[in-house]
C-alpha atoms as a PDB file:
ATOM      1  CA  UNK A   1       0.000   0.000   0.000  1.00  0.00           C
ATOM      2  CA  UNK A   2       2.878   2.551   0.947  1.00  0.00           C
ATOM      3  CA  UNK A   3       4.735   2.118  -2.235  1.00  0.00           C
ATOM      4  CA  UNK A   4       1.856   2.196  -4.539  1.00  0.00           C
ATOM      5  CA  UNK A   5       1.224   5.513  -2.479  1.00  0.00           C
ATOM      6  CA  UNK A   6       4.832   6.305  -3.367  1.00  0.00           C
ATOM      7  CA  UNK A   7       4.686   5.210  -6.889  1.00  0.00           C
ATOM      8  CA  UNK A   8       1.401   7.459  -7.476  1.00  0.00           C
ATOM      9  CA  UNK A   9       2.853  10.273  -6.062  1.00  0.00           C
ATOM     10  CA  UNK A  10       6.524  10.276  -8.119  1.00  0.00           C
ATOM     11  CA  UNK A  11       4.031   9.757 -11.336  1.00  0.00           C
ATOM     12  CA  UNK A  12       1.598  12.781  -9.886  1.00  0.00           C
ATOM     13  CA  UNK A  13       5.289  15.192  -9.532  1.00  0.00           C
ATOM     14  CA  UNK A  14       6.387  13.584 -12.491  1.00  0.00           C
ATOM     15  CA  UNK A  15       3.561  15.182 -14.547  1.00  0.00           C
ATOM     16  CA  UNK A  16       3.443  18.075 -12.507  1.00  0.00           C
ATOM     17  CA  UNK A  17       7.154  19.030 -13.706  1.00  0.00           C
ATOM     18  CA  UNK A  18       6.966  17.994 -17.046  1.00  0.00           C
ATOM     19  CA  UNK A  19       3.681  19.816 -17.570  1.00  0.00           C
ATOM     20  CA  UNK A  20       5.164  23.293 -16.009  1.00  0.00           C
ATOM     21  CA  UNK A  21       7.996  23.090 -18.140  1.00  0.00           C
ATOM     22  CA  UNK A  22       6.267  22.423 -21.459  1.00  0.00           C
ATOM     23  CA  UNK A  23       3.934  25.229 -20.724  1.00  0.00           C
ATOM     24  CA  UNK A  24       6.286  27.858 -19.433  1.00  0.00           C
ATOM     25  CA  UNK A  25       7.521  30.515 -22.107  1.00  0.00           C
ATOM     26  CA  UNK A  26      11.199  31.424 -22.098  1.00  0.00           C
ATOM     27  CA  UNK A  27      12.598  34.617 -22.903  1.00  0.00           C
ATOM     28  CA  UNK A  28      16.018  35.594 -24.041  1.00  0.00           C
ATOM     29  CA  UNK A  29      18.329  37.818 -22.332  1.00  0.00           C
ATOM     30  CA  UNK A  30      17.268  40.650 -24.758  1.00  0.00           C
ATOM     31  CA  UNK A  31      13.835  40.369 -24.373  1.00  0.00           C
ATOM     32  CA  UNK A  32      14.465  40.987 -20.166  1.00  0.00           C
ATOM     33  CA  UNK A  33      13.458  44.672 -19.390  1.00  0.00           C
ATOM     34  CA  UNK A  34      12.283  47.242 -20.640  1.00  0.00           C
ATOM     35  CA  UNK A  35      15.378  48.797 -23.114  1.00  0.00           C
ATOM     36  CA  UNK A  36      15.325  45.549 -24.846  1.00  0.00           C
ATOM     37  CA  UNK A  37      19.171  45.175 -25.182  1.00  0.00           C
ATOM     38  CA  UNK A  38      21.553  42.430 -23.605  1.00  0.00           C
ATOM     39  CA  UNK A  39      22.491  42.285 -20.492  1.00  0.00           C
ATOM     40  CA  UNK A  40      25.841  42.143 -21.244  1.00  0.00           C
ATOM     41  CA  UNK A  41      26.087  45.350 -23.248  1.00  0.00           C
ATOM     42  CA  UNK A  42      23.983  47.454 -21.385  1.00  0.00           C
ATOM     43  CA  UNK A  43      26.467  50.142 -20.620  1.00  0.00           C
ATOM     44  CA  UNK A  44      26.477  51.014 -24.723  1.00  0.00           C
ATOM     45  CA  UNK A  45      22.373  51.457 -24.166  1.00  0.00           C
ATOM     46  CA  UNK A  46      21.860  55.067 -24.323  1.00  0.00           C
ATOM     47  CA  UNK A  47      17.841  56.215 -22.809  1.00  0.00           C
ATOM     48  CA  UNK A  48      15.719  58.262 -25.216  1.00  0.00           C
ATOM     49  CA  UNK A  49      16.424  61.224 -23.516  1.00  0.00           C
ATOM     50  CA  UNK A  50      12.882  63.452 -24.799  1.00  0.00           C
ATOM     51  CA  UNK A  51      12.761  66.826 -25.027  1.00  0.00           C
ATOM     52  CA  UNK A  52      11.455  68.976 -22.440  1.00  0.00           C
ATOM     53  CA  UNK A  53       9.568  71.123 -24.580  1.00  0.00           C
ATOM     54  CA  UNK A  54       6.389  73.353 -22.808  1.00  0.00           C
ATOM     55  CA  UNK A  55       5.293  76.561 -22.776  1.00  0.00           C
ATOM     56  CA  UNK A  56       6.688  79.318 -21.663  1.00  0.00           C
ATOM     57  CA  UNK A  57       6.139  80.233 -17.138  1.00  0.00           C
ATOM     58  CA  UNK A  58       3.008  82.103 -17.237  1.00  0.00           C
ATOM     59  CA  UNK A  59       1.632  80.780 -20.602  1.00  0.00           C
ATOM     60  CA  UNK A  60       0.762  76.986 -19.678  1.00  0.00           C
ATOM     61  CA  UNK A  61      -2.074  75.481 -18.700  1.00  0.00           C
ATOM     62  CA  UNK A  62      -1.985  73.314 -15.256  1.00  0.00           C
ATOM     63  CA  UNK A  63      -1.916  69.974 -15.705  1.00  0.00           C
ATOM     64  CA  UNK A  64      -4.908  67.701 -14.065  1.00  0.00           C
ATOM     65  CA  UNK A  65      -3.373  65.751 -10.659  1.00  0.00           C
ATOM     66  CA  UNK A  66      -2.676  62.375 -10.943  1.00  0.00           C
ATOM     67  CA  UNK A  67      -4.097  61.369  -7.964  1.00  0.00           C
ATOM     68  CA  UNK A  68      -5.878  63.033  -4.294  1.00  0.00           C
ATOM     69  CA  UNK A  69      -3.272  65.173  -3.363  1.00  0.00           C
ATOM     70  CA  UNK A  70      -0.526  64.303  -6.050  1.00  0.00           C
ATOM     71  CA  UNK A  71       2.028  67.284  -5.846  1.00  0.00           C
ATOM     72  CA  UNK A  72       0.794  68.954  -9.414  1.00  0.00           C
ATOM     73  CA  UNK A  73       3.241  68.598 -11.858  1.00  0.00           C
ATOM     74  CA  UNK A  74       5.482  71.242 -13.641  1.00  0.00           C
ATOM     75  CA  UNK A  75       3.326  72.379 -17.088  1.00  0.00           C
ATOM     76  CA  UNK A  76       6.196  74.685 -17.854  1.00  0.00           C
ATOM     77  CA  UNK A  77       9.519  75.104 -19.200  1.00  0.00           C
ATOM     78  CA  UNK A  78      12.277  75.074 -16.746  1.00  0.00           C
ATOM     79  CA  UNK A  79      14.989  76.372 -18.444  1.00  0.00           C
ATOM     80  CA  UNK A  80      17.617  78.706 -16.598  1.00  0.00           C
ATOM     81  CA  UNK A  81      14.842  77.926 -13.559  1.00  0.00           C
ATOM     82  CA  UNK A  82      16.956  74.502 -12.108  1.00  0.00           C
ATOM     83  CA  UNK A  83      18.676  73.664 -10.312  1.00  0.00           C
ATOM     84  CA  UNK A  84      17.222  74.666  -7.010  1.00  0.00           C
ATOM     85  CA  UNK A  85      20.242  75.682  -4.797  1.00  0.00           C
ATOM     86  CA  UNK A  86      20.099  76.675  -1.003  1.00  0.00           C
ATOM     87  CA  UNK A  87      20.896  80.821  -1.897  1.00  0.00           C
ATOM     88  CA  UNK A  88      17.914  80.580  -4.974  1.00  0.00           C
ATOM     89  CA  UNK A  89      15.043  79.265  -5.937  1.00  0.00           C
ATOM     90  CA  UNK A  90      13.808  80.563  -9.237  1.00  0.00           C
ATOM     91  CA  UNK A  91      10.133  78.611  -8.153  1.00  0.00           C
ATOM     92  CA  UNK A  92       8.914  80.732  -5.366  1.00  0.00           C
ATOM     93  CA  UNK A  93       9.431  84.358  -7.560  1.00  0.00           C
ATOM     94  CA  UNK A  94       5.983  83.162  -8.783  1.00  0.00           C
ATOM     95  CA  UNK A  95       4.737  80.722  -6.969  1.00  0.00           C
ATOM     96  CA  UNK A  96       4.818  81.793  -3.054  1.00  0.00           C
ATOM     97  CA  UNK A  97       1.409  82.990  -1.841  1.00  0.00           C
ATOM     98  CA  UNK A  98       0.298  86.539  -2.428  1.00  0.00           C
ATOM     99  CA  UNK A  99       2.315  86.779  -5.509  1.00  0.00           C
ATOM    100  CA  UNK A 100       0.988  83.707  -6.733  1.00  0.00           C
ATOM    101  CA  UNK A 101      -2.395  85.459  -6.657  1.00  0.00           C
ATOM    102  CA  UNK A 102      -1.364  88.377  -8.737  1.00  0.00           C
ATOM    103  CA  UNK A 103       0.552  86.409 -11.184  1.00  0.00           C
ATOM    104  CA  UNK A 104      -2.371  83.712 -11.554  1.00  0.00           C
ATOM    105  CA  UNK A 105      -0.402  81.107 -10.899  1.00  0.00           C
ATOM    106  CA  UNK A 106      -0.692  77.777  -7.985  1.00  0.00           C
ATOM    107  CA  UNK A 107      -0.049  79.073  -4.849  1.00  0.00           C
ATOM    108  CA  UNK A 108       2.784  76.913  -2.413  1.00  0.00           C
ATOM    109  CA  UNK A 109      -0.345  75.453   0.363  1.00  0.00           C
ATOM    110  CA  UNK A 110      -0.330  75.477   3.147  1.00  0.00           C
ATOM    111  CA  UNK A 111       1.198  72.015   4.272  1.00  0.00           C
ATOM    112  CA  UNK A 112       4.814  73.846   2.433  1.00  0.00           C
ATOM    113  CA  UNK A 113       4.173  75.737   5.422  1.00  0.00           C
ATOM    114  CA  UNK A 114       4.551  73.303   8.284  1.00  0.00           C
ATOM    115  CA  UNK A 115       6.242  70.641   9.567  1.00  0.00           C
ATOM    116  CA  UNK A 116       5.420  67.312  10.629  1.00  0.00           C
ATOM    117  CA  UNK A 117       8.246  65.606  12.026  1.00  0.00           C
ATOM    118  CA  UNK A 118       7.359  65.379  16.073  1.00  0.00           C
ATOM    119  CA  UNK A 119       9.298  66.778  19.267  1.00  0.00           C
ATOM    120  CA  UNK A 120      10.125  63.230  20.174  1.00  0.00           C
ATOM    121  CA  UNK A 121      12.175  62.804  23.757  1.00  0.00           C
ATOM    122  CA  UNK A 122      11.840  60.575  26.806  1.00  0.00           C
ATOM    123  CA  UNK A 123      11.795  60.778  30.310  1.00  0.00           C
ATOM    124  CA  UNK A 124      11.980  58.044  32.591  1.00  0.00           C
ATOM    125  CA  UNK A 125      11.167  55.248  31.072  1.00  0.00           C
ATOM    126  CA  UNK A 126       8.367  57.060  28.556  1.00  0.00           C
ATOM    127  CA  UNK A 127       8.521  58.316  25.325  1.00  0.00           C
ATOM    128  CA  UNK A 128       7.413  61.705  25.560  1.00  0.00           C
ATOM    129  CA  UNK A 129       5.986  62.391  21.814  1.00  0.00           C
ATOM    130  CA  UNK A 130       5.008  66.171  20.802  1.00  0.00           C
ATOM    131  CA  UNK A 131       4.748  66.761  24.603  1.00  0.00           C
ATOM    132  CA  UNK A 132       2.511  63.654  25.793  1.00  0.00           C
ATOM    133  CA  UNK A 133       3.912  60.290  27.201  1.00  0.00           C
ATOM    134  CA  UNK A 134       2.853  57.650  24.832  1.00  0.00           C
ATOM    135  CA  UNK A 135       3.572  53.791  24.958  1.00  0.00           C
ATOM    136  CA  UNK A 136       3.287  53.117  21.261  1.00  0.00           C
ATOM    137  CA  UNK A 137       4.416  55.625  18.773  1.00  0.00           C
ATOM    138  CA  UNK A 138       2.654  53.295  16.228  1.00  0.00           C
ATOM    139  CA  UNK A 139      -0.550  54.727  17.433  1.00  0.00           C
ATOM    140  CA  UNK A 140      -0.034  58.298  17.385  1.00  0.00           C
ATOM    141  CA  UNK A 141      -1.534  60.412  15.145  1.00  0.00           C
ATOM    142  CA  UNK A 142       0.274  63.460  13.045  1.00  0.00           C
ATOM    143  CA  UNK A 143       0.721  66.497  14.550  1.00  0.00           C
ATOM    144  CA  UNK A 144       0.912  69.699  12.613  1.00  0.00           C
ATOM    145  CA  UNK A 145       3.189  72.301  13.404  1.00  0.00           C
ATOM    146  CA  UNK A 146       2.774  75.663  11.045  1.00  0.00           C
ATOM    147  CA  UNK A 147       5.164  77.836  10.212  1.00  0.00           C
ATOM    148  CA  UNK A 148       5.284  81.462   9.248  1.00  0.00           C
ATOM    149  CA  UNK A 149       7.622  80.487   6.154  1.00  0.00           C
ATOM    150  CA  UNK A 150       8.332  77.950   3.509  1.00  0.00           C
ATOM    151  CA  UNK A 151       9.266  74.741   5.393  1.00  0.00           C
ATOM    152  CA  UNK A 152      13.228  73.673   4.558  1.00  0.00           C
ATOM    153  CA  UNK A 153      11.940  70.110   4.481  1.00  0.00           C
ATOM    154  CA  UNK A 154       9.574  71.360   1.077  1.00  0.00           C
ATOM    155  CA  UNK A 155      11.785  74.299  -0.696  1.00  0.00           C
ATOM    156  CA  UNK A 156      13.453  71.590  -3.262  1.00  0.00           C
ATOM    157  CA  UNK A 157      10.653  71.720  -5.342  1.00  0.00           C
ATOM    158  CA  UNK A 158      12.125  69.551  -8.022  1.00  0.00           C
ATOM    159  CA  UNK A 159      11.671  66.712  -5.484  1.00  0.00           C
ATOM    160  CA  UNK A 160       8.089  65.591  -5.781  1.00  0.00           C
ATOM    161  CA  UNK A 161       7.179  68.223  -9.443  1.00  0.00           C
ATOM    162  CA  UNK A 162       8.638  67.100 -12.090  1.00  0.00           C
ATOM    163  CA  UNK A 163       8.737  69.202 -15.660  1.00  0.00           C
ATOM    164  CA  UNK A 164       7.256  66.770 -18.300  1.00  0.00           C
ATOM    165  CA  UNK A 165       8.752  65.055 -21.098  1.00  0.00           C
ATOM    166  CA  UNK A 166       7.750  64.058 -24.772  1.00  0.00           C
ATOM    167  CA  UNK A 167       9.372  60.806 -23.860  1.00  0.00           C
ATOM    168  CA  UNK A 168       7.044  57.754 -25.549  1.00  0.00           C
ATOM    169  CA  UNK A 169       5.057  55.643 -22.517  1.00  0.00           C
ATOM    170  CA  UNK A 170       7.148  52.357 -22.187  1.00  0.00           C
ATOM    171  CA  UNK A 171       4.441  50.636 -20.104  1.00  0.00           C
ATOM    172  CA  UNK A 172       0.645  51.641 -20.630  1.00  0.00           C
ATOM    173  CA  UNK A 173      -0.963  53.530 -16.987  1.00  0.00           C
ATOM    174  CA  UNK A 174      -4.289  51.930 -17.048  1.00  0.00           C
ATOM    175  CA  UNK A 175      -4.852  54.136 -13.724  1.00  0.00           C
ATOM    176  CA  UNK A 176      -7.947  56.252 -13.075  1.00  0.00           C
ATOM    177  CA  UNK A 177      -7.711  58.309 -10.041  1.00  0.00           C
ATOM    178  CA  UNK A 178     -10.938  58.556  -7.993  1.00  0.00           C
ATOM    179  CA  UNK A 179     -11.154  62.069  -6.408  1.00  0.00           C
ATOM    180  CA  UNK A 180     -13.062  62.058  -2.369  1.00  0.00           C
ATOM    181  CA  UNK A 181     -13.196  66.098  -2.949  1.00  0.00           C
ATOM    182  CA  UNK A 182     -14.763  67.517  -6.512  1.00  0.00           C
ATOM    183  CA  UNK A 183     -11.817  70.227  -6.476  1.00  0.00           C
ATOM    184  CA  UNK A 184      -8.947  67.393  -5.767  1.00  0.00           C
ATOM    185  CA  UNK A 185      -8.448  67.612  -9.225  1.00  0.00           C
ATOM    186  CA  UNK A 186      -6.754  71.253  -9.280  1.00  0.00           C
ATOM    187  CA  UNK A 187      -6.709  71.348  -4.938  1.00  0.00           C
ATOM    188  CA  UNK A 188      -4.905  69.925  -2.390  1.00  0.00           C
ATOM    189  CA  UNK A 189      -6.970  69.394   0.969  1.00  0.00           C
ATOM    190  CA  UNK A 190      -3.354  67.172   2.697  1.00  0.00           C
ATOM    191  CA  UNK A 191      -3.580  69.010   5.786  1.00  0.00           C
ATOM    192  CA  UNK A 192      -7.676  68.224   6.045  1.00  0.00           C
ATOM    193  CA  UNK A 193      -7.205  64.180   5.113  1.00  0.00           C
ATOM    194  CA  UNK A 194      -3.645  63.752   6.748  1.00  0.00           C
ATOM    195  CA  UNK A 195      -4.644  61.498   9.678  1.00  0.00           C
ATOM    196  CA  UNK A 196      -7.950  59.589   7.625  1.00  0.00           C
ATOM    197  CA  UNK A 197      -8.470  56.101   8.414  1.00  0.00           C
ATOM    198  CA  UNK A 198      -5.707  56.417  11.215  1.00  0.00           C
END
């Protein structure tokens, strides 16, 4: 009984193996990847580089968000504008609040104009976490802390918007972004949503 157990269960792998192999599709070392070149001569592959062609600052239109509260991308040229250095940032001439206004341009929001890293410390043997003893720092939520200016931890701008590119799409986005707000579109509403579902 055990080795006709045995014997039906070598046949059952048997098939199993023989089966996955048969079926399973190989692909050849140029096929791995997106740039479609060997892995061995990658170094000679040279990116399509695209042109960052737009209009002009001042004569673009915005470009829809991606996403609720997707940092809105860059719909103009940047030329002569990066890159962003600690003495100058060619961004906020237009962009800070007040001149944004008169310039009709986006406006930095408000969450440029806070922090949200906590006043973490300890005393005893508690964490003391934006001034409260806590037990689990897993379980706290966000704290706000505004500023009266820009935020060091948000004045690379570069970092999250990103001028666009004619570049062609080398994977299709099938995404559609579902918007909570009717104005998340054009509007960010981060500081209203940042502690949601928490």
């Amino acid at each position: 009984m055990i080795k006709r157990n045995l014997v039906l269960i070598g046949a059952a792998i048997a098939v199993l193996v023989s089966t996955g192999c048969a079926v399973a599709q190989s692909y050849s070392e140029d096929e791995i990847g997106l740039r479609k070149t060997s892995l061995y001569e990658e170094e000679k592959t040279v990116a399509d580089l695209g042109k960052f062609v737009a209009p002009a600052a001042g004569e673009s239109t915005p470009i829809a968000r991606s996403f609720e509260n997707a940092p809105p991308m860059i719909s103009h040229d940047v030329e002569g504008m990066l890159p962003i250095t600690r003495d100058y940032n060619a961004c906020l001439d237009c962009h800070m609040p007040g001149l944004a206004e008169a310039l009709n341009t986006l406006p930095v929001p408000e969450s440029h104009f806070a922090t949200f890293r906590p006043k973490v410390g300890s005393s005893d043997s508690n964490i003391i976490y934006d001034g409260k003893a806590v037990d689990n720092t897993a379980d706290v939520i966000t704290v706000v802390h505004k500023m009266d200016e820009l935020s060091g931890e948000r004045y690379v701008c570069s970092s999250c918007h990103a001028p666009q590119s004619s570049n062609a799409q080398l994977v299709e986005n099938v995404f559609s972004p579902e918007f909570r707000d009717k104005d998340g579109i054009a509007k960010s509403n981060f500081l209203d949503v940042l502690n949601d579902g928490i």
